[in-house]
C-alpha atoms as a PDB file:
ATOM      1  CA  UNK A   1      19.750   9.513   2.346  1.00  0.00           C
ATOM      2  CA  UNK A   2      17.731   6.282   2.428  1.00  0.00           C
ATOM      3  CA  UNK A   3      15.201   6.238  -0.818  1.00  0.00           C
ATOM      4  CA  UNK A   4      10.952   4.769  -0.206  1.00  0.00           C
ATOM      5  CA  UNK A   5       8.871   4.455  -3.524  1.00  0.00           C
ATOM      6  CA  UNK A   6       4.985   4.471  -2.363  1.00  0.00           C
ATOM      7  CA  UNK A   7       2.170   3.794  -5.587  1.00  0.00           C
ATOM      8  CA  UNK A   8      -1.049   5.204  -4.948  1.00  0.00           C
ATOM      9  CA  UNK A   9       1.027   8.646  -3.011  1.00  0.00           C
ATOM     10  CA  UNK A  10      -1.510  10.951  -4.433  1.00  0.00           C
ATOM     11  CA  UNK A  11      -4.150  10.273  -2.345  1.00  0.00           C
ATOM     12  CA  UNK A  12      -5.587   9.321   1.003  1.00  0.00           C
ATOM     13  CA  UNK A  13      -3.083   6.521   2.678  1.00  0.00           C
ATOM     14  CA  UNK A  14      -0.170   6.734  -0.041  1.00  0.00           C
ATOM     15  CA  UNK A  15       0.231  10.176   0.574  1.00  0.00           C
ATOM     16  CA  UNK A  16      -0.139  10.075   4.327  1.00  0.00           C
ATOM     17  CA  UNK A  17       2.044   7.466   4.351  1.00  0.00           C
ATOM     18  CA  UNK A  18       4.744   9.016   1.562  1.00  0.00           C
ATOM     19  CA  UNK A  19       4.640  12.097   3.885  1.00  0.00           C
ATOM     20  CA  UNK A  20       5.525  10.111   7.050  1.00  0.00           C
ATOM     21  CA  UNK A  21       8.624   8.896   5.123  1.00  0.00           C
ATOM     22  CA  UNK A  22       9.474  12.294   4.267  1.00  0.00           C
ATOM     23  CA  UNK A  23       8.829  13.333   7.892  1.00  0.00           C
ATOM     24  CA  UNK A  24      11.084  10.141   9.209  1.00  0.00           C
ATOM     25  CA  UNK A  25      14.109  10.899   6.623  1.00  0.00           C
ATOM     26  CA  UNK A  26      13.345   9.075   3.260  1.00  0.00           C
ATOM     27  CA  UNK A  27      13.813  10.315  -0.420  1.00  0.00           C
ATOM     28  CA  UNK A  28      10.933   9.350  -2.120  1.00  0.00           C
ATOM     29  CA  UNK A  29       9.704   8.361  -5.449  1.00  0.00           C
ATOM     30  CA  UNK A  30       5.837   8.832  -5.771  1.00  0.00           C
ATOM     31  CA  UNK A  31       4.084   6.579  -8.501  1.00  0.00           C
ATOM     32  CA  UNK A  32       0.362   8.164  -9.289  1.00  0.00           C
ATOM     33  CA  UNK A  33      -2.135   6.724 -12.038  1.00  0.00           C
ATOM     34  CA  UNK A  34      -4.026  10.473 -12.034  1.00  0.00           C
ATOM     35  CA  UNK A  35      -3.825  12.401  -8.578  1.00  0.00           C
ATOM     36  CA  UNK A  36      -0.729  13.788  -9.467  1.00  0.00           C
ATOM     37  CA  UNK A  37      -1.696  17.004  -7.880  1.00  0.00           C
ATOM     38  CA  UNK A  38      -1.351  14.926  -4.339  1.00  0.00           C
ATOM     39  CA  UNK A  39       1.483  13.535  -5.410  1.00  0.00           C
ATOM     40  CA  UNK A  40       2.941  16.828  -6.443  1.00  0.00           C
ATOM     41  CA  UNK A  41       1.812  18.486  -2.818  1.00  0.00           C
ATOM     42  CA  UNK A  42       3.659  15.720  -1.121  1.00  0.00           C
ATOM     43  CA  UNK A  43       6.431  16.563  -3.339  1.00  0.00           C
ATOM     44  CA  UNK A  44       6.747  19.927  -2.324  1.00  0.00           C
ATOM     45  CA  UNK A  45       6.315  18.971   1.152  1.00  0.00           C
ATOM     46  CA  UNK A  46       9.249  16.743   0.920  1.00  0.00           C
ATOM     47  CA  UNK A  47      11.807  19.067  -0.400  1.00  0.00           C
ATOM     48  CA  UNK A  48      10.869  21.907   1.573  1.00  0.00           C
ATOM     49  CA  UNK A  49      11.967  19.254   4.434  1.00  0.00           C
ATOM     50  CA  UNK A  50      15.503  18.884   2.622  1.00  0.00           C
ATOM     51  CA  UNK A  51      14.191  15.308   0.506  1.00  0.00           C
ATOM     52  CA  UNK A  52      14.210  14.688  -2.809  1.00  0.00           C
ATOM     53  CA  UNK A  53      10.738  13.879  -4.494  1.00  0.00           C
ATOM     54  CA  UNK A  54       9.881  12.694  -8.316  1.00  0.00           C
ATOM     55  CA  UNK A  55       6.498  11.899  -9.030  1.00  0.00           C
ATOM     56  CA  UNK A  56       5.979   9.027 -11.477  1.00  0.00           C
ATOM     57  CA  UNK A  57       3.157   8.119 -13.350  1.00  0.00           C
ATOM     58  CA  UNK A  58       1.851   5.019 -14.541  1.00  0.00           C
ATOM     59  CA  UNK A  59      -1.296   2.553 -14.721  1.00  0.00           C
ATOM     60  CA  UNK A  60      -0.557  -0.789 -12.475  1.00  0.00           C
ATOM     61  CA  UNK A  61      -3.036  -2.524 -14.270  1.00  0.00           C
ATOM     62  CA  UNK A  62      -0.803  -2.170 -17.508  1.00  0.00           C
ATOM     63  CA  UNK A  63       1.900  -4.515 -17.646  1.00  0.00           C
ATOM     64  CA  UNK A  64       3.921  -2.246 -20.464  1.00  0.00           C
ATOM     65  CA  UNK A  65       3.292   0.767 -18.288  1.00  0.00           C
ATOM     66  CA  UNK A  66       4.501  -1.084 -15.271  1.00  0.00           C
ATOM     67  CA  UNK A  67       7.470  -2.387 -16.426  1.00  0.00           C
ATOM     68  CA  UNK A  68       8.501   0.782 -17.938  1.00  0.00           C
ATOM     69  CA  UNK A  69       7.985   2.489 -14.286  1.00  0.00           C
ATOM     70  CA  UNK A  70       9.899   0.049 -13.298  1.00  0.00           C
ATOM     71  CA  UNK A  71      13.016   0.071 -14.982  1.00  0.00           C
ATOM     72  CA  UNK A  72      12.452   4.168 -14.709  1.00  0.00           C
ATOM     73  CA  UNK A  73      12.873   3.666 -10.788  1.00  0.00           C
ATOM     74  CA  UNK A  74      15.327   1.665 -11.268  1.00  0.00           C
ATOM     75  CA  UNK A  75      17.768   3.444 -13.236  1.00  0.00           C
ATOM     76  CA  UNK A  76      16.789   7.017 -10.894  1.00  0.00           C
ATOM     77  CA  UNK A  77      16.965   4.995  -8.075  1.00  0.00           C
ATOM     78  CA  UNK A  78      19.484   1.856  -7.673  1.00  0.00           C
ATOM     79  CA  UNK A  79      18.861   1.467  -4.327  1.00  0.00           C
ATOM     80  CA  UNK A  80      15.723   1.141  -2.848  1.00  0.00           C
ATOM     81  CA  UNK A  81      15.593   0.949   0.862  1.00  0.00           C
ATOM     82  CA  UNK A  82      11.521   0.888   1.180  1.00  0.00           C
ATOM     83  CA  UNK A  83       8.802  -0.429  -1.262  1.00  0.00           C
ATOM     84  CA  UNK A  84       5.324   0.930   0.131  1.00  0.00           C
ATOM     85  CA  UNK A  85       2.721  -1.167  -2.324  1.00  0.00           C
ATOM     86  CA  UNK A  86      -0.074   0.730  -1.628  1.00  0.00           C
ATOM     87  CA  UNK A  87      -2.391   1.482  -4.888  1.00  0.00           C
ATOM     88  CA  UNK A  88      -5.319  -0.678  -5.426  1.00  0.00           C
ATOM     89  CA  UNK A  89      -8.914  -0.554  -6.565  1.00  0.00           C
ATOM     90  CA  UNK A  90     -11.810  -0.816  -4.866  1.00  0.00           C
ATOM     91  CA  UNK A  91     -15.618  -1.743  -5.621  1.00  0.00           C
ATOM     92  CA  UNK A  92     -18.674  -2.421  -4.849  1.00  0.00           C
ATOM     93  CA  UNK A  93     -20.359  -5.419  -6.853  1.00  0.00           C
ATOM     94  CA  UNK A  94     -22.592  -7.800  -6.096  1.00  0.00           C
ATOM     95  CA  UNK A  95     -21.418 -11.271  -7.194  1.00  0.00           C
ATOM     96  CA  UNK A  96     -23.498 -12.307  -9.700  1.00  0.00           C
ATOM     97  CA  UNK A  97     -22.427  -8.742 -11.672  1.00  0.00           C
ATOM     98  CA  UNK A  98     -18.757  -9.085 -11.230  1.00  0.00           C
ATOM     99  CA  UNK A  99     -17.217  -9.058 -15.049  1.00  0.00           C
ATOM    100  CA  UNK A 100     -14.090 -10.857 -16.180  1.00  0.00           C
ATOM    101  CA  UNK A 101     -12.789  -7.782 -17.326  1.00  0.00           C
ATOM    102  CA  UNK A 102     -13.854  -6.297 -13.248  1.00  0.00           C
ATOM    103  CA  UNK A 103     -12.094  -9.712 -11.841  1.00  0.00           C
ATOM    104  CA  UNK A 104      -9.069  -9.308 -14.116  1.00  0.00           C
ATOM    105  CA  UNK A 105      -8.619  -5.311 -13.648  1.00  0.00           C
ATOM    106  CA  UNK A 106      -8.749  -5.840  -9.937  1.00  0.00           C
ATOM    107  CA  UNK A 107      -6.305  -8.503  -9.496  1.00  0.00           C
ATOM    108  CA  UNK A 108      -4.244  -7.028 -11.802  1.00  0.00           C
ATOM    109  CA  UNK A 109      -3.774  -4.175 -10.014  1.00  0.00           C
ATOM    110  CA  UNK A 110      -4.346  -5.259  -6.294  1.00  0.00           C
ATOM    111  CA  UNK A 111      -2.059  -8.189  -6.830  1.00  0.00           C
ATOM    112  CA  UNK A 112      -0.661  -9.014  -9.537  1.00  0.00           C
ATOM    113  CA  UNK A 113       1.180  -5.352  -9.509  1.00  0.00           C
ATOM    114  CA  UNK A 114       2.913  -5.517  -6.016  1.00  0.00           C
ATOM    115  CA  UNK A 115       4.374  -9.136  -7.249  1.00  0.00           C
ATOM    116  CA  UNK A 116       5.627  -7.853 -10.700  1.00  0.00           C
ATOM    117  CA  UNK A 117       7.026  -4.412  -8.932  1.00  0.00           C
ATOM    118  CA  UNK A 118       8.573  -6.364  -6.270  1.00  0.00           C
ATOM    119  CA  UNK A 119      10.168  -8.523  -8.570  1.00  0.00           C
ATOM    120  CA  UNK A 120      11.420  -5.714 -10.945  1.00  0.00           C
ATOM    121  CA  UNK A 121      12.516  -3.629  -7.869  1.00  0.00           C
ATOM    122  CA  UNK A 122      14.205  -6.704  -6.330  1.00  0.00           C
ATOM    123  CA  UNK A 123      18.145  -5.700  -7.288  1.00  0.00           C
ATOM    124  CA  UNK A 124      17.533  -1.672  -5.579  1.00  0.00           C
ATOM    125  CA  UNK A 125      16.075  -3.500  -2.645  1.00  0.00           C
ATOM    126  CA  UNK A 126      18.815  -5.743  -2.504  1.00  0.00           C
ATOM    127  CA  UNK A 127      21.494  -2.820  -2.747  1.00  0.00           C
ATOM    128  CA  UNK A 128      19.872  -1.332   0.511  1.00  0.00           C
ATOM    129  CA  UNK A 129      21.309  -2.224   4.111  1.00  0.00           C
ATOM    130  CA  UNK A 130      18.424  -3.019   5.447  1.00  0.00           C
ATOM    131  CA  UNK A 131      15.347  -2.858   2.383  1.00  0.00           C
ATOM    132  CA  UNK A 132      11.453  -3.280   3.503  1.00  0.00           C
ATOM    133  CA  UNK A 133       8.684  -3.971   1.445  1.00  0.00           C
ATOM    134  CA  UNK A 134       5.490  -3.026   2.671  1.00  0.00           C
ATOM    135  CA  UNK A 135       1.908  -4.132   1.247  1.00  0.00           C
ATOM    136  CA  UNK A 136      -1.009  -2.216   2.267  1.00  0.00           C
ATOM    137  CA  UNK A 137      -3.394  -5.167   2.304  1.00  0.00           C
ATOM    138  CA  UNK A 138      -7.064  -5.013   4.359  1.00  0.00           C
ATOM    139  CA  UNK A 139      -9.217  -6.612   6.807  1.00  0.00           C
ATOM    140  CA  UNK A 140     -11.286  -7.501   4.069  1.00  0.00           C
ATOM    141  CA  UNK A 141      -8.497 -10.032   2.982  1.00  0.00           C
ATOM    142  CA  UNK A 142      -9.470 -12.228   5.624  1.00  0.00           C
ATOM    143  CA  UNK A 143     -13.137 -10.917   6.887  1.00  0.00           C
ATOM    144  CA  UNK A 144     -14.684 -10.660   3.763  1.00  0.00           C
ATOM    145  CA  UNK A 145     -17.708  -8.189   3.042  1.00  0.00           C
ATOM    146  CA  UNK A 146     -20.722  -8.655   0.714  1.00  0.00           C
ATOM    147  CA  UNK A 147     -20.462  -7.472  -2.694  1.00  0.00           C
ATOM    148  CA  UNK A 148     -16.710  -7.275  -2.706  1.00  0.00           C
ATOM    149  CA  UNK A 149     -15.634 -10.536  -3.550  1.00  0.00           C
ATOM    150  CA  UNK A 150     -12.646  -9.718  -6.103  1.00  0.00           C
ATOM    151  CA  UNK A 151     -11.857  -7.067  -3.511  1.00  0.00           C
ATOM    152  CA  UNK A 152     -11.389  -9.383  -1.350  1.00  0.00           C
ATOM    153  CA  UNK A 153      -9.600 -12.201  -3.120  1.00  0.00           C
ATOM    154  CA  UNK A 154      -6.925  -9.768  -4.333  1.00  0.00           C
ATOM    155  CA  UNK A 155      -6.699  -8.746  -0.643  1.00  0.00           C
ATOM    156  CA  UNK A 156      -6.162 -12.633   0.452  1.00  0.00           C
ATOM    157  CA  UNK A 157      -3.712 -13.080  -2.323  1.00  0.00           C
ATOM    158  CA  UNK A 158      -1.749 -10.249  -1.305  1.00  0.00           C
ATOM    159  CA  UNK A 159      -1.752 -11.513   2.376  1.00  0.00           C
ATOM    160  CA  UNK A 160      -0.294 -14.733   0.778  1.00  0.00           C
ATOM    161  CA  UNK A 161       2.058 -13.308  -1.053  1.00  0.00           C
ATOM    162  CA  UNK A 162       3.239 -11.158   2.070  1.00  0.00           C
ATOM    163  CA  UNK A 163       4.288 -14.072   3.757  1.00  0.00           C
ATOM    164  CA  UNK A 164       5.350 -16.004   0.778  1.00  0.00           C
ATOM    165  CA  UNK A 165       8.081 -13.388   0.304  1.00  0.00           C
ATOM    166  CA  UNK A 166       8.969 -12.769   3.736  1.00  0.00           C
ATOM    167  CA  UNK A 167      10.080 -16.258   3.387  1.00  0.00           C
ATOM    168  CA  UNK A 168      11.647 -16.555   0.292  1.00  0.00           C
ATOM    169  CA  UNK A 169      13.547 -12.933   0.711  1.00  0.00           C
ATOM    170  CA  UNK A 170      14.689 -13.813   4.085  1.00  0.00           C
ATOM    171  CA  UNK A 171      17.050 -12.674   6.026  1.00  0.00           C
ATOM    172  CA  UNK A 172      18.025  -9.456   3.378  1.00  0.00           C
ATOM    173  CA  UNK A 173      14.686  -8.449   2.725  1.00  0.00           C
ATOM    174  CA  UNK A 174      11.835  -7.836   5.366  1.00  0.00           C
ATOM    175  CA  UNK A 175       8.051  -7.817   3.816  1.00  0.00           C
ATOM    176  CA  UNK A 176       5.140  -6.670   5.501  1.00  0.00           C
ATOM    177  CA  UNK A 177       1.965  -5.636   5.601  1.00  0.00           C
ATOM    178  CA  UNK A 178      -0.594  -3.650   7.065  1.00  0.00           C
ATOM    179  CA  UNK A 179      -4.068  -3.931   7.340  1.00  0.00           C
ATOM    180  CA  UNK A 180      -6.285  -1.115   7.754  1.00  0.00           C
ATOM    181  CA  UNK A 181      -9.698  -1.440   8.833  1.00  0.00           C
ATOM    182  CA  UNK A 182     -12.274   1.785   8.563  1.00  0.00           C
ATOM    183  CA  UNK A 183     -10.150   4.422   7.732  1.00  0.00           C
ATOM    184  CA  UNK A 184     -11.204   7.036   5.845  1.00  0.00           C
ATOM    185  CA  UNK A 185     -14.675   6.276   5.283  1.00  0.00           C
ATOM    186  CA  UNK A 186     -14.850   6.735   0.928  1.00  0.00           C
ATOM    187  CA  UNK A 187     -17.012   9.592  -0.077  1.00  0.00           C
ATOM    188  CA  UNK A 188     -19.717   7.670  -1.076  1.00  0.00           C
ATOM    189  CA  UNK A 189     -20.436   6.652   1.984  1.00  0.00           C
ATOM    190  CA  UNK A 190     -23.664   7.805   3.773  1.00  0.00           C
ATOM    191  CA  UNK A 191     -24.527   8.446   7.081  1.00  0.00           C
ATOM    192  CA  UNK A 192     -26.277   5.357   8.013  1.00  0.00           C
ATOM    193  CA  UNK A 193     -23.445   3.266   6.494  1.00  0.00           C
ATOM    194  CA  UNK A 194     -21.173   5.087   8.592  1.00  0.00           C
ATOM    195  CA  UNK A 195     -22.604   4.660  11.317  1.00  0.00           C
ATOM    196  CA  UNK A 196     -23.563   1.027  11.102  1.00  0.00           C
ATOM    197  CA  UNK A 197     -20.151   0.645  10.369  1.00  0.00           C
ATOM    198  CA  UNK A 198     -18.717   2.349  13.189  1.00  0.00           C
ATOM    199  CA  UNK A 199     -21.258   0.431  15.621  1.00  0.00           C
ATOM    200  CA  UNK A 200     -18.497  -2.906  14.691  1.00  0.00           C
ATOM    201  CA  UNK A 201     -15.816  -1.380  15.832  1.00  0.00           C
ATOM    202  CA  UNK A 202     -14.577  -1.072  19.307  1.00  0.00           C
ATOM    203  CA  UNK A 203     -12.538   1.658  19.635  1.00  0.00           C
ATOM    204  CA  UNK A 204     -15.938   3.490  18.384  1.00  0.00           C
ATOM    205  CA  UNK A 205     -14.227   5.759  15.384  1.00  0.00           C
ATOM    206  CA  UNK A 206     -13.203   5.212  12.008  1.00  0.00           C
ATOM    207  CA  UNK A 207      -8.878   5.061  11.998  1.00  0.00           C
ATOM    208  CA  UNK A 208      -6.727   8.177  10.594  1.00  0.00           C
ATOM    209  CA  UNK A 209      -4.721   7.899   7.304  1.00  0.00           C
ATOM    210  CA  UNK A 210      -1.367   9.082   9.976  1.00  0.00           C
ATOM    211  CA  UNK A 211      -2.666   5.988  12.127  1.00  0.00           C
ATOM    212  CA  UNK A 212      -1.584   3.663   9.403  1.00  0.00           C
ATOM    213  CA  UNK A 213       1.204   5.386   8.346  1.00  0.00           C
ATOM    214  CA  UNK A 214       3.062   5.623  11.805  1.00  0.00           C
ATOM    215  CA  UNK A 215       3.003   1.800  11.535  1.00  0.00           C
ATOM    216  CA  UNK A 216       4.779   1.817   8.120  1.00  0.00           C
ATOM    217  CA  UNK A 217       7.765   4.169   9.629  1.00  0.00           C
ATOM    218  CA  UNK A 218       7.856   1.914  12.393  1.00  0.00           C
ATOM    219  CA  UNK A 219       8.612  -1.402  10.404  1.00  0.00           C
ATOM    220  CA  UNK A 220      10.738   0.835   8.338  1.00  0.00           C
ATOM    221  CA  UNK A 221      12.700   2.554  11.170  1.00  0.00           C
ATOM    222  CA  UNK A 222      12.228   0.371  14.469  1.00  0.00           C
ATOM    223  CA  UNK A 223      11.681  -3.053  13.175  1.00  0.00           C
ATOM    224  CA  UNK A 224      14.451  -5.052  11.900  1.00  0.00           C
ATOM    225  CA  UNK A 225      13.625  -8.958  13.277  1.00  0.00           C
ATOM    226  CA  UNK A 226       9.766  -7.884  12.184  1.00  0.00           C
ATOM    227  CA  UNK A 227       8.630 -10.295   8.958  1.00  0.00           C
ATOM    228  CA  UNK A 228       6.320 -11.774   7.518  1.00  0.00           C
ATOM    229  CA  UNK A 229       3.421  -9.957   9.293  1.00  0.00           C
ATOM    230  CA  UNK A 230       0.213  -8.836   8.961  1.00  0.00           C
ATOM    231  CA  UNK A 231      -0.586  -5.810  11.340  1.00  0.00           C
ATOM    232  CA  UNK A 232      -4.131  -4.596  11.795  1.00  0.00           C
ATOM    233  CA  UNK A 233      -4.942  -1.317  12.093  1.00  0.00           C
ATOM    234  CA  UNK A 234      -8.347  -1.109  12.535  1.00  0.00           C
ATOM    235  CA  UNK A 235      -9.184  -0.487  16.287  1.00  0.00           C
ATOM    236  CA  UNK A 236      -9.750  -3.992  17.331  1.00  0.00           C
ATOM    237  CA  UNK A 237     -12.283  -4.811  14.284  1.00  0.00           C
ATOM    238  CA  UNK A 238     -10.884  -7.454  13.216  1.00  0.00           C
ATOM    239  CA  UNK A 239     -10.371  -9.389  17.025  1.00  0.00           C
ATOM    240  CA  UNK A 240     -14.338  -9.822  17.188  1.00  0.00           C
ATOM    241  CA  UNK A 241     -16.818 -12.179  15.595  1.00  0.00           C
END
């Protein structure tokens, strides 16, 4: 049985997306900071489908804790057939507010984290017949928003480094990513905010978490010559001015 690890799988995308890969015939290895509860659920989901599921924990932003993860997956797991980087942070901060410590904690996590993981993981990807790495980047990467500027540099950097592997992993190792636009609106949003947000986007609704995770089991399962991209999901946002 083919093997994905997914960070973030306790919540909203990650564990969409980690039950999608349970769904499409994956083992899975779930990496949590705190929602282990989610992580858990998807667990159970998992092996009542026949799967196996272990939930890991671990802060990204550490670099102790994620090297220990690390060689924890990859002594459970010495083959890895798809890497789903999907935990990051995200903020709202004007500018002129943004602290090193804020700049540094959201690199380290948005960015620096899928590099170091990748890297670590890079012998069980390399074991697999056909491994995957997916980063879960966003529109905000390359259309950036007021008052997320480290949000949004972490998000270019990732891009970057999407296509920077695809490159220099070719032809074993296929990397990805996918770009959600409005999906899942955070709970902090108001109504007016949703709505003004929803008034830029075509398709005239805010994305599901399944929308984005159909596109990760399609790279994984129907994709083989597909690297090095960036795929949108964000109902043709990101194709207007």
């Amino acid at each position: 049985m083919p093997t994905a690890v997914v960070t973030g799988a306790g919540v909203r995308l990650g564990k969409a997306i980690a039950q999608a890969l349970a769904e499409a015939g994956y083992d899975l290895a779930l990496h949590v900071n705190r929602s282990t509860e989610g992580a858990e659920d998807v667990a159970r989901k998992a092996r009542a489908l026949g799967r196996t599921a272990t939930v890991y924990r671990a802060d990204l932003g550490s670099p102790r804790e994620l090297e220990s993860l690390a060689a924890t997956l990859r002594e459970a797991h010495p083959t890895i057939d798809v890497l789903v980087n999907n935990a990051g942070l995200y903020e709202r901060v004007a500018f002129e507010d943004i602290t090193r410590e804020q700049f540094h904690r959201m690199l380290g996590v948005n960015l620096e984290a899928p590099f170091f993981l990748t890297q670590a993981l890079l012998p069980a990807l390399r074991a697999a017949p056909r491994p995957l790495v997916v980063n879960l980047t966003d529109i905000g990467g390359e259309r950036p928003e007021s008052h997320y500027a480290h949000y949004s540099v972490s998000k270019a950097g990732l891009i970057m480094l999407t296509r920077a592997l695809a490159v220099e992993l070719a032809p074993q190792v296929r990397v990805n990513a996918v770009s959600p636009g409005t999906v899942i609106f955070p709970e902090n949003f108001d109504e007016a905010a949703r709505q003004a947000l929803l008034a830029r986007i075509p398709f005239g609704r805010e994305g599901s978490a399944e929308d984005v995770a159909r596109v990760v089991v399609f790279l994984a399962r129907e994709a083989p010559y597909i690297s090095g991209q960036v795929i949108a999901v964000d109902g043709a946002r990101s194709a207007q001015l």
